[in-house]
Protein backbone atom coordinates (compact mmCIF):
# COMPACT_ATOMS: atom_id res chain seq x y z
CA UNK A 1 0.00 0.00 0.00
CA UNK A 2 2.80 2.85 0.68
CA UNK A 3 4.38 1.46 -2.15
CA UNK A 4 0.91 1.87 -4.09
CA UNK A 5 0.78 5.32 -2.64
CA UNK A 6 4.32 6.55 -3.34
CA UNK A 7 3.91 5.64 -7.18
CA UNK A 8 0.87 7.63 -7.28
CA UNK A 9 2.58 10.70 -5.63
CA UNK A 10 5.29 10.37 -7.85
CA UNK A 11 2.91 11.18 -10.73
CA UNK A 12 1.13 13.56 -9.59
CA UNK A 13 4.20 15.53 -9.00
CA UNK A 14 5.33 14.46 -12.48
CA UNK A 15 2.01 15.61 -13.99
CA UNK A 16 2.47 19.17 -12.09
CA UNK A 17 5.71 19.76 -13.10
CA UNK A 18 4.57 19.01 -16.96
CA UNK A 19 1.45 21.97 -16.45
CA UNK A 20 3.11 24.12 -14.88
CA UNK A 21 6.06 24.04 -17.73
CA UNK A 22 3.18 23.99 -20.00
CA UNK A 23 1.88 27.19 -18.82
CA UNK A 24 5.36 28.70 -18.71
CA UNK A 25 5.36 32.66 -20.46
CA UNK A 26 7.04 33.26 -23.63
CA UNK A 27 10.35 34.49 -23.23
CA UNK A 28 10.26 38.12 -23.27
CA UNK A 29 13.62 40.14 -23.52
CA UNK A 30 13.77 42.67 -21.14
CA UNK A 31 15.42 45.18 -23.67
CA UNK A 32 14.55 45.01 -27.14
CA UNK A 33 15.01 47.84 -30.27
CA UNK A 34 12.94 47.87 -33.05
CA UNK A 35 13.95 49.22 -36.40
CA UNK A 36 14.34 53.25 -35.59
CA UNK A 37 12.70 55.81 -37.55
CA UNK A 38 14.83 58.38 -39.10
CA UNK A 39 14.29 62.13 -40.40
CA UNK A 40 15.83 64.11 -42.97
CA UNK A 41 18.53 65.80 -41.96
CA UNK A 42 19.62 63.50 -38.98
CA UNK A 43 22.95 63.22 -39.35
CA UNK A 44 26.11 61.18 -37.81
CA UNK A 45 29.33 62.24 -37.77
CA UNK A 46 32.40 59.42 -37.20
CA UNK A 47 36.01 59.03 -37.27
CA UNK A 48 38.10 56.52 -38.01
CA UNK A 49 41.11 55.02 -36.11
CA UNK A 50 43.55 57.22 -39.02
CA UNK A 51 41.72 60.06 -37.91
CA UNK A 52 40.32 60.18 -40.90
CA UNK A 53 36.07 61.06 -41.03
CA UNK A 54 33.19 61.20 -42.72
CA UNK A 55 29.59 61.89 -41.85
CA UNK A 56 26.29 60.49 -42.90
CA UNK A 57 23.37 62.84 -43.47
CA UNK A 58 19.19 61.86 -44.38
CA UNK A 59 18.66 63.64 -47.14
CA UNK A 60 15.80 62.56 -48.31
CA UNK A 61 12.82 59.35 -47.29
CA UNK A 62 10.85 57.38 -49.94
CA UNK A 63 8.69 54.42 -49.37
CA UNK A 64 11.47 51.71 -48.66
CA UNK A 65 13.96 53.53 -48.61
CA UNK A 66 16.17 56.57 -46.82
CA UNK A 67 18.35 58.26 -49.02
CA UNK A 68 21.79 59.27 -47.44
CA UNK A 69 24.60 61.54 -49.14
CA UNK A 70 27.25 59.49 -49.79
CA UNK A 71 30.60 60.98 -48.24
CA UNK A 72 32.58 59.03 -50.75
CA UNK A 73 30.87 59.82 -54.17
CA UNK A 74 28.37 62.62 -55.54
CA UNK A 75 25.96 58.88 -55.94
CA UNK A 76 23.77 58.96 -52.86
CA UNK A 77 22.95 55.79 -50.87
CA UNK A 78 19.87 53.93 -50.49
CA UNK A 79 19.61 52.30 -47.01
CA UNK A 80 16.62 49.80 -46.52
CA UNK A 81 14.25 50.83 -44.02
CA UNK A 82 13.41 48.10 -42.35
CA UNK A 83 17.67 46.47 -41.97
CA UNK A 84 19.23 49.83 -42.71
CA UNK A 85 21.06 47.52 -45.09
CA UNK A 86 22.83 49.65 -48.08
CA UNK A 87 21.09 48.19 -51.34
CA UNK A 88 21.56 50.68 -54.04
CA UNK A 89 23.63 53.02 -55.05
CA UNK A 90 21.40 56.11 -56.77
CA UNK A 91 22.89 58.77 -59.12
CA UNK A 92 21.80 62.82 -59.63
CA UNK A 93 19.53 61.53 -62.45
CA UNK A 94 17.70 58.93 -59.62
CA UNK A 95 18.81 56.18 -61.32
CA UNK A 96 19.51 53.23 -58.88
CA UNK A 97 22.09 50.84 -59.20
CA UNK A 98 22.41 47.38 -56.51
CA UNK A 99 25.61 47.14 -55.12
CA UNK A 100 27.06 44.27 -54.85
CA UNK A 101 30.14 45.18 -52.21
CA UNK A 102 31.34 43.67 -48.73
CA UNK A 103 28.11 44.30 -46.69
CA UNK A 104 29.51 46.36 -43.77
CA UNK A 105 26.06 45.55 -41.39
CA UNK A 106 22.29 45.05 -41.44
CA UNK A 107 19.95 44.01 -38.76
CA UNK A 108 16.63 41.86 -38.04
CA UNK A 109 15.20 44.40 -36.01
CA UNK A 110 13.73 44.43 -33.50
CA UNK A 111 17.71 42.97 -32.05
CA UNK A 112 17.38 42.17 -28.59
CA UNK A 113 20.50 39.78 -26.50
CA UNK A 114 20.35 36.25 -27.60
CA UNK A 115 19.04 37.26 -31.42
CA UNK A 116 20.62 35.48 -34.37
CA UNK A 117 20.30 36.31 -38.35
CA UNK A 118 22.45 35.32 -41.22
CA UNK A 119 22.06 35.22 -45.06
CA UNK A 120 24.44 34.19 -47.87
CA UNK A 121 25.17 36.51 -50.71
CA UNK A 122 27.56 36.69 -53.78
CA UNK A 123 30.00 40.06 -53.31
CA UNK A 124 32.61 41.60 -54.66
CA UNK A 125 36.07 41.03 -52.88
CA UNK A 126 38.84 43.55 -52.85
CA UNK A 127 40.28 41.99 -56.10
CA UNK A 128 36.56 42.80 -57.78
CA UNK A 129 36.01 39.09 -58.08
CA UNK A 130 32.40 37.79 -57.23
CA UNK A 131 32.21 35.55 -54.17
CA UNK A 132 29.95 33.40 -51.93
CA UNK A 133 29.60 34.38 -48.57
CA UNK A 134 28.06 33.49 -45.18
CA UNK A 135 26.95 36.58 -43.08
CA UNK A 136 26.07 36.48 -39.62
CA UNK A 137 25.25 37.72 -36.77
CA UNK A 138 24.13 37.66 -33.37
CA UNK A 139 23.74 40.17 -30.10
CA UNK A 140 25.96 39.37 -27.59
CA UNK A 141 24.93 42.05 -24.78
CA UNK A 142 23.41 45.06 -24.11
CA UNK A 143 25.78 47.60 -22.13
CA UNK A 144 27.04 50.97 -21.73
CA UNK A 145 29.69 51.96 -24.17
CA UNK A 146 31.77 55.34 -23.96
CA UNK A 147 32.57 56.73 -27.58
CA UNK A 148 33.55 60.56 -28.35
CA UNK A 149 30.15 61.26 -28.97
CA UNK A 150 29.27 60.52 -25.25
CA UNK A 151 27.94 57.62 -23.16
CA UNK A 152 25.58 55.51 -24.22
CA UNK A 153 23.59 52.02 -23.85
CA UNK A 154 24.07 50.25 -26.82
CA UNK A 155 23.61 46.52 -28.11
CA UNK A 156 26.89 44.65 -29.00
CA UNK A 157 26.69 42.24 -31.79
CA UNK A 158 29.37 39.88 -32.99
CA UNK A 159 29.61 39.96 -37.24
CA UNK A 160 30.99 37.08 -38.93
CA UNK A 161 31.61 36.84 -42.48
CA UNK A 162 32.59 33.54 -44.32
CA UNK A 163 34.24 33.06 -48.01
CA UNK A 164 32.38 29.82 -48.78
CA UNK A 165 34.95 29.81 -51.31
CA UNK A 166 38.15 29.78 -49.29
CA UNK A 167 36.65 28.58 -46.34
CA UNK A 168 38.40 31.64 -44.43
CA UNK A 169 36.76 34.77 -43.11
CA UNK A 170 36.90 37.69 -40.16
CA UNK A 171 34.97 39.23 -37.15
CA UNK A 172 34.12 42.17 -36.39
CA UNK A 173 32.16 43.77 -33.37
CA UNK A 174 29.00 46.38 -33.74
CA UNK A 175 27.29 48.57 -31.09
CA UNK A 176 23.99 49.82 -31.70
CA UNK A 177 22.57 52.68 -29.65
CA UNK A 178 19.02 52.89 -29.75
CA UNK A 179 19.39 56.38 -28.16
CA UNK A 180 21.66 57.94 -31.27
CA UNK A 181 19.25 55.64 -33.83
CA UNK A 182 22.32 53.74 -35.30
CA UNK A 183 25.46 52.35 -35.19
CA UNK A 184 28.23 53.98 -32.52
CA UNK A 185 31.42 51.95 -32.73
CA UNK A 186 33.19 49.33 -34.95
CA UNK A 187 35.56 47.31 -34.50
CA UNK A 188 37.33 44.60 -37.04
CA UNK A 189 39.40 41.78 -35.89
CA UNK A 190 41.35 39.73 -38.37
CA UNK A 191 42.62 42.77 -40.36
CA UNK A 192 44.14 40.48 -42.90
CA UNK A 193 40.39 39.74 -43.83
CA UNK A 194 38.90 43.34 -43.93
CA UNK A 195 41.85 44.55 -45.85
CA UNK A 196 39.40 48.13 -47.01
CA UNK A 197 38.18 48.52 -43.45
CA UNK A 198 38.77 50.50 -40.34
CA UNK A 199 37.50 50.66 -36.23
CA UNK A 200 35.43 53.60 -36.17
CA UNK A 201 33.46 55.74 -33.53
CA UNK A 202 30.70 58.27 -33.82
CA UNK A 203 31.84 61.41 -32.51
CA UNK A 204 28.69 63.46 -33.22
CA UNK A 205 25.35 63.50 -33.91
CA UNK A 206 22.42 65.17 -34.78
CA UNK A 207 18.49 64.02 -34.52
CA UNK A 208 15.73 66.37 -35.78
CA UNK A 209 12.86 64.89 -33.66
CA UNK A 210 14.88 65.65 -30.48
CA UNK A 211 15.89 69.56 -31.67
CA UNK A 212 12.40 70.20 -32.25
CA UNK A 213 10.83 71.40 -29.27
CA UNK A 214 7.87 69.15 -27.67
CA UNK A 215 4.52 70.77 -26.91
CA UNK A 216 1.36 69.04 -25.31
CA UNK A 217 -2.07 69.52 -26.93
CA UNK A 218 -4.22 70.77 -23.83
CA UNK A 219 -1.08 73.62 -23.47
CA UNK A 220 -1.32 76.65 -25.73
CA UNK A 221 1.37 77.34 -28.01
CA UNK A 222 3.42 80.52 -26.81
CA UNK A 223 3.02 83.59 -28.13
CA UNK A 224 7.24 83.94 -29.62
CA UNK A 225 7.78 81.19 -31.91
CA UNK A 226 9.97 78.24 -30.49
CA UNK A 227 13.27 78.24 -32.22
CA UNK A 228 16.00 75.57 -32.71
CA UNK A 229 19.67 76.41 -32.00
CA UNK A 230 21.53 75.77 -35.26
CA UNK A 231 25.31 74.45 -35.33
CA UNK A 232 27.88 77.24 -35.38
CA UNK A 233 29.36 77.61 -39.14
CA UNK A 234 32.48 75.89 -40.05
CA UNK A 235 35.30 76.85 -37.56
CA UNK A 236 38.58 78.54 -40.13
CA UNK A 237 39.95 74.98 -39.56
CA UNK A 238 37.78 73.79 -41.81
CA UNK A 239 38.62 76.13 -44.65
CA UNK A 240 41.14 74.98 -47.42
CA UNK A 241 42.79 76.91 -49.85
CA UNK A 242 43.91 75.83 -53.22
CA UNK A 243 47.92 76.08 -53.30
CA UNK A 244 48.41 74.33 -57.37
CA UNK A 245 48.04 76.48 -59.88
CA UNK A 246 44.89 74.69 -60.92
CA UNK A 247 43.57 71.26 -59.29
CA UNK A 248 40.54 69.34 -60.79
CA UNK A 249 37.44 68.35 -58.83
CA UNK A 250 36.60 65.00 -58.89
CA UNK A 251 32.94 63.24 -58.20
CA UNK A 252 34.72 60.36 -56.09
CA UNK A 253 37.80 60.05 -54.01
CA UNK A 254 39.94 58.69 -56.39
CA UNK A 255 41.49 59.96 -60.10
CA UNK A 256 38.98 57.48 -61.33
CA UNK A 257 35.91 59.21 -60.52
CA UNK A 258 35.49 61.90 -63.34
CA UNK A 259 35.96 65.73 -63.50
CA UNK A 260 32.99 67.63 -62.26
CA UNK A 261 35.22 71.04 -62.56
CA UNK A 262 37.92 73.04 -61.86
CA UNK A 263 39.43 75.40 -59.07
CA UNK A 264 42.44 77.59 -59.15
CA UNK A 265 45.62 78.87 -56.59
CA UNK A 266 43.58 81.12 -54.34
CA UNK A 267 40.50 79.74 -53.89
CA UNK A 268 38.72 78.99 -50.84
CA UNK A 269 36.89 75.29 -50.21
CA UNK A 270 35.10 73.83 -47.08
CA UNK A 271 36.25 70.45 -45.74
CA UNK A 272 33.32 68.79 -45.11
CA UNK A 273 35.44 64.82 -45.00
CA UNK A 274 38.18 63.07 -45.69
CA UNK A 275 39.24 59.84 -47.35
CA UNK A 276 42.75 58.89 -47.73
CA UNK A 277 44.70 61.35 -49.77
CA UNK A 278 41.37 63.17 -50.60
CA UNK A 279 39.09 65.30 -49.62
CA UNK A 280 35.75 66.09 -49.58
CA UNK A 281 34.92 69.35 -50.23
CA UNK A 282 31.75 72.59 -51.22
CA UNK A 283 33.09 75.20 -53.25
CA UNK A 284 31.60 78.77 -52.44
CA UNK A 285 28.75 77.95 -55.16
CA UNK A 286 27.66 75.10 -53.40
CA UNK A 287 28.79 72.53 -55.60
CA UNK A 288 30.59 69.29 -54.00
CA UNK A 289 33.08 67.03 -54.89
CA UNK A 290 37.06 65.55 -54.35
CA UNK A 291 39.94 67.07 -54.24
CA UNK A 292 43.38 65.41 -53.55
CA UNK A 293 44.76 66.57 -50.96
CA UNK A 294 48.16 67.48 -52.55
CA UNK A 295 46.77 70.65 -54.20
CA UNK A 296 45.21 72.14 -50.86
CA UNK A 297 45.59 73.24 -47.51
């Protein structure tokens, strides 16, 4: 009989554990991002281990896409909404063209600790010949990460990239802030493998929902009209001057890129980024383009 009674105690223990596993909650991440919503004229501003920098601006929103000025090339960038993955490249006549380059990043959102996505997809290497590779990546942690743009939470995520060719491949690590709306830090490992890339860190930033003052709708609006600080203009160190004779404006960084037009000894240009022995820079019509760095100052 205690035997008799033991057995059936065992099962009913056995049978609670199984309900009350069965009733058990979904496992809900305590911090999660969703894909964020940007504005034109948000802007990020970052700088690379060479102290070289560039800055990424919104300049304009369609359907799928945000359009970004491309600090490299007078083609803008077409950045999918929904992985903030760069698809296209898209020239001054709107003609868009898929890239097919190294994909830097792109996310699942909404990313939370624990969240894995990968794809394969045929690329260009460095040599301009068309591989297969394995992309992945996953979030690692969620922590507080001190760039020159400030302190921030941000989610770390390990990126892997495979050659399913060669079998060999690199890491790199990402943080994503979803305080600044994008990526805040870089960082490659196996340099061998990511011969065109660089650690980078945002050191500034600019949002337009968050300059743009917030007013409830039971308050009145004021009777002055609520104004938004803008940036000081370019400090003299960002002024060049044109020492050659005559130096040629390119539409890329790189003599490859063609002629847009011409400046001559004397003339005044803003620096608005670098790249290598080039840089990016708005005559005093407005106009942008490349100049190598050997003919300014």
């Amino acid at each position: 009989m205690h035997r008799h009674l033991i057995l059936l105690c065992s099962a009913f223990l056995v049978h609670c554990a199984t309900e009350h596993k069965a009733v058990q909650p979904a496992y809900v991440p305590l911090e999660k991002c969703d894909a964020p919503i940007w504005n034109v004229g948000d802007s990020w501003r970052y700088s690379r281990s060479d102290l070289r920098w560039w800055e990424y601006r919104v300049e304009k929103i369609d359907e799928d896409f945000y359009i970004i000025k491309n600090p490299f090339s007078v083609d803008w960038l077409g950045l999918d909404k929904k992985t903030l993955e760069l698809k296209n490249y898209i020239n001054s006549k709107g003609n868009r063209k898929k890239t097919f380059d190294p994909t830097i990043y792109y996310f699942d959102f909404p990313i939370y600790v624990g969240k894995k996505w990968a794809k394969t997809e045929s690329l260009r290497n460095v040599d301009g010949i068309y591989l297969n590779y394995l992309i992945e990546f996953k979030v690692i942690s969620y922590e507080d990460i001190t760039i020159p743009a400030g302190k921030f939470k941000a989610f770390k995520i390990e990126h892997k990239m495979t050659s399913l060719h060669h079998m060999s491949g690199g890491n790199a690590y990402i943080w994503f802030s979803p305080e600044v709306k994008n990526v805040v830090k870089v960082m490659y490992e196996n340099v061998s493998f990511w011969v065109k890339f660089t650690d980078y860190e945002l050191t500034s930033f600019k949002l337009v929902d968050k300059l743009i003052p917030q007013v409830e709708k039971k308050l009145s609006l004021p009777e002055k009209p609520q104004t938004v600080t803008q940036p000081p203009p370019p400090s003299s160190t960002s002024i060049l001057t044109v020492t050659g004779t005559s130096a040629n404006i390119r539409s890329g960084a790189g003599n490859e890129f063609p002629i847009t037009t011409t400046v001559k000894k004397g003339d005044r240009l803003i620096l608005i980024g670098e790249y290598g022995e080039w840089f990016n820079v708005r005559l005093e019509n407005g106009q942008e383009g490349w100049i190598n760095n050997s003919f300014a100052k």
